[in-house]
C-alpha atoms as a PDB file:
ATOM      1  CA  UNK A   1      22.293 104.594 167.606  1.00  0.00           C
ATOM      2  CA  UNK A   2      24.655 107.097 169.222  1.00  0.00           C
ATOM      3  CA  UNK A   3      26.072 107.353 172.712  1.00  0.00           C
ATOM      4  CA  UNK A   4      26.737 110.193 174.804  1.00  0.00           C
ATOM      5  CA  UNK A   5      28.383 110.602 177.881  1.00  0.00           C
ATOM      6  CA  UNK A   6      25.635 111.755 180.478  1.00  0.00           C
ATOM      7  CA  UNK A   7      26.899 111.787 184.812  1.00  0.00           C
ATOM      8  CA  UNK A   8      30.035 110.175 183.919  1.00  0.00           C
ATOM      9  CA  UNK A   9      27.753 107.020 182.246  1.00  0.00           C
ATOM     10  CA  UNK A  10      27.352 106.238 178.543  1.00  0.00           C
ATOM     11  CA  UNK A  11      23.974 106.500 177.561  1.00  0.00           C
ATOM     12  CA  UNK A  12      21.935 105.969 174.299  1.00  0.00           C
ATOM     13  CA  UNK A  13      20.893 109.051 172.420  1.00  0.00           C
ATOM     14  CA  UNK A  14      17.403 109.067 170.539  1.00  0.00           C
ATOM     15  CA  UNK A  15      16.323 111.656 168.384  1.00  0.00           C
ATOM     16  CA  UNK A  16      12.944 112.811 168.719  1.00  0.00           C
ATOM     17  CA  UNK A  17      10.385 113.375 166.001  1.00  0.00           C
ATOM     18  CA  UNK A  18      11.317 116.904 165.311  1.00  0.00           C
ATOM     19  CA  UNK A  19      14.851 116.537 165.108  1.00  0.00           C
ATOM     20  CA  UNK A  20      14.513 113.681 162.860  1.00  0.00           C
ATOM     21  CA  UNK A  21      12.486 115.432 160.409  1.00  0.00           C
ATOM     22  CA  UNK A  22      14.506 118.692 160.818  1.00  0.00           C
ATOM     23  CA  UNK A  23      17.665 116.178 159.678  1.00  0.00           C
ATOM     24  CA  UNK A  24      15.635 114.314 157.033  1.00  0.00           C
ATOM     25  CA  UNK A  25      15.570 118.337 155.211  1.00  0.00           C
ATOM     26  CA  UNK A  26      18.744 119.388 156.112  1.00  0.00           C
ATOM     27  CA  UNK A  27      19.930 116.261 153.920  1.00  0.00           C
ATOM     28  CA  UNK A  28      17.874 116.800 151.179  1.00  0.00           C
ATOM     29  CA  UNK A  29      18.335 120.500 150.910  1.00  0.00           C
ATOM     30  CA  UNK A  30      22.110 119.811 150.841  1.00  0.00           C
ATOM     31  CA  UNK A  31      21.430 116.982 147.718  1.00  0.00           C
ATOM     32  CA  UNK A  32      19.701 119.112 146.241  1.00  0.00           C
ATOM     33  CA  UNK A  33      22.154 122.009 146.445  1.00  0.00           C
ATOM     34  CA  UNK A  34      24.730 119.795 145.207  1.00  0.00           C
ATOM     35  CA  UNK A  35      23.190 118.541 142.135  1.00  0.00           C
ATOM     36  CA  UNK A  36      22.646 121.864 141.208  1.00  0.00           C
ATOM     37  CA  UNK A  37      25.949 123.052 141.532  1.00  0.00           C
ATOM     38  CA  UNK A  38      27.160 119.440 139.373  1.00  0.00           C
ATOM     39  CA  UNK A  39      24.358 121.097 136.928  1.00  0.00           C
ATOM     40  CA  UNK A  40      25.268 124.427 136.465  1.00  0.00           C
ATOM     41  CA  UNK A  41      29.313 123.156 136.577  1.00  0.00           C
ATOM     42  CA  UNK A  42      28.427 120.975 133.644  1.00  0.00           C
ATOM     43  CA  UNK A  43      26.868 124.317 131.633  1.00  0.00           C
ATOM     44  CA  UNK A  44      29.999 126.383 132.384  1.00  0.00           C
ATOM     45  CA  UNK A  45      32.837 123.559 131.527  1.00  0.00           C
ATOM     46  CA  UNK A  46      30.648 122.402 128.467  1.00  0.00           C
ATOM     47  CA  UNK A  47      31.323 119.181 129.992  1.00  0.00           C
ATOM     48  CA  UNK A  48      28.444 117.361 129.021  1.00  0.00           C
ATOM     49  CA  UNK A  49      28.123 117.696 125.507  1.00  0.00           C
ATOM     50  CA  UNK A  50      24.775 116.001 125.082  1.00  0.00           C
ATOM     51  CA  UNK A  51      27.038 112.689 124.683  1.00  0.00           C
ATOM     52  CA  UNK A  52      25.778 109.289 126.833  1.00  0.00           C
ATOM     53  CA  UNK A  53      29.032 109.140 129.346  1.00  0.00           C
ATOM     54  CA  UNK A  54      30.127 106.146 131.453  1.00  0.00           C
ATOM     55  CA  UNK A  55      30.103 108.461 135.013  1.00  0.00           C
ATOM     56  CA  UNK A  56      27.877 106.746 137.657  1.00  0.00           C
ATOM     57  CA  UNK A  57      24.512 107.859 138.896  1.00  0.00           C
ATOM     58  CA  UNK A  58      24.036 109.243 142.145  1.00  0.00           C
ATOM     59  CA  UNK A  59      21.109 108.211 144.045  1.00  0.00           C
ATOM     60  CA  UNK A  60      19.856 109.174 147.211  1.00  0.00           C
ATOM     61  CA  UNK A  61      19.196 106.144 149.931  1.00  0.00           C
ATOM     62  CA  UNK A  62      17.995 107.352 153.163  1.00  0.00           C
ATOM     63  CA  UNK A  63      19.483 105.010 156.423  1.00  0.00           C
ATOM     64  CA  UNK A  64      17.741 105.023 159.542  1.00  0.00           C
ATOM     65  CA  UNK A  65      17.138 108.022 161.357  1.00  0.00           C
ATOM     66  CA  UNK A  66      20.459 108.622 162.782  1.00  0.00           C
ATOM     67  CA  UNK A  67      22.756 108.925 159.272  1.00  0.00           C
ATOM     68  CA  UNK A  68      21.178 110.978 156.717  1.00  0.00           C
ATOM     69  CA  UNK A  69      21.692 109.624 153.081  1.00  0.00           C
ATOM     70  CA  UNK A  70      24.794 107.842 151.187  1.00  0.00           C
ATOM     71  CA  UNK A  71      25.676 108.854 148.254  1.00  0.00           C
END
């Protein structure tokens, strides 16, 4: 959980459900942009020739409420 500086005191900042949900698709629309830029990069390059390659998968793993997803 974060802290923020409220009066001069450090206090504990809590999302509320909203904000949490407004987050939650923020991060997803961003994943989602990005794998279709990888996807469309790979058509233009010709990069992925249909050949099995040895690149990691992404996946998606959501943490908490405060962090959004690792990938």
């Amino acid at each position: 959980m974060r802290k923020i500086e409220k009066l001069g005191k450090w206090v504990l900042h809590e999302l509320s459900e909203d904000r949490i949900g407004r987050r939650l698709n923020s991060c997803i629309s961003l994943h989602v942009t990005q794998r279709n830029k990888n996807f469309l990069w790979e058509i233009v390059t010709g990069v992925d020739s249909g050949q099995p390659t040895t690149s990691k998968i992404h996946s998606v793993h959501l943490v908490g409420h405060e962090e959004c997803a690792v990938l």
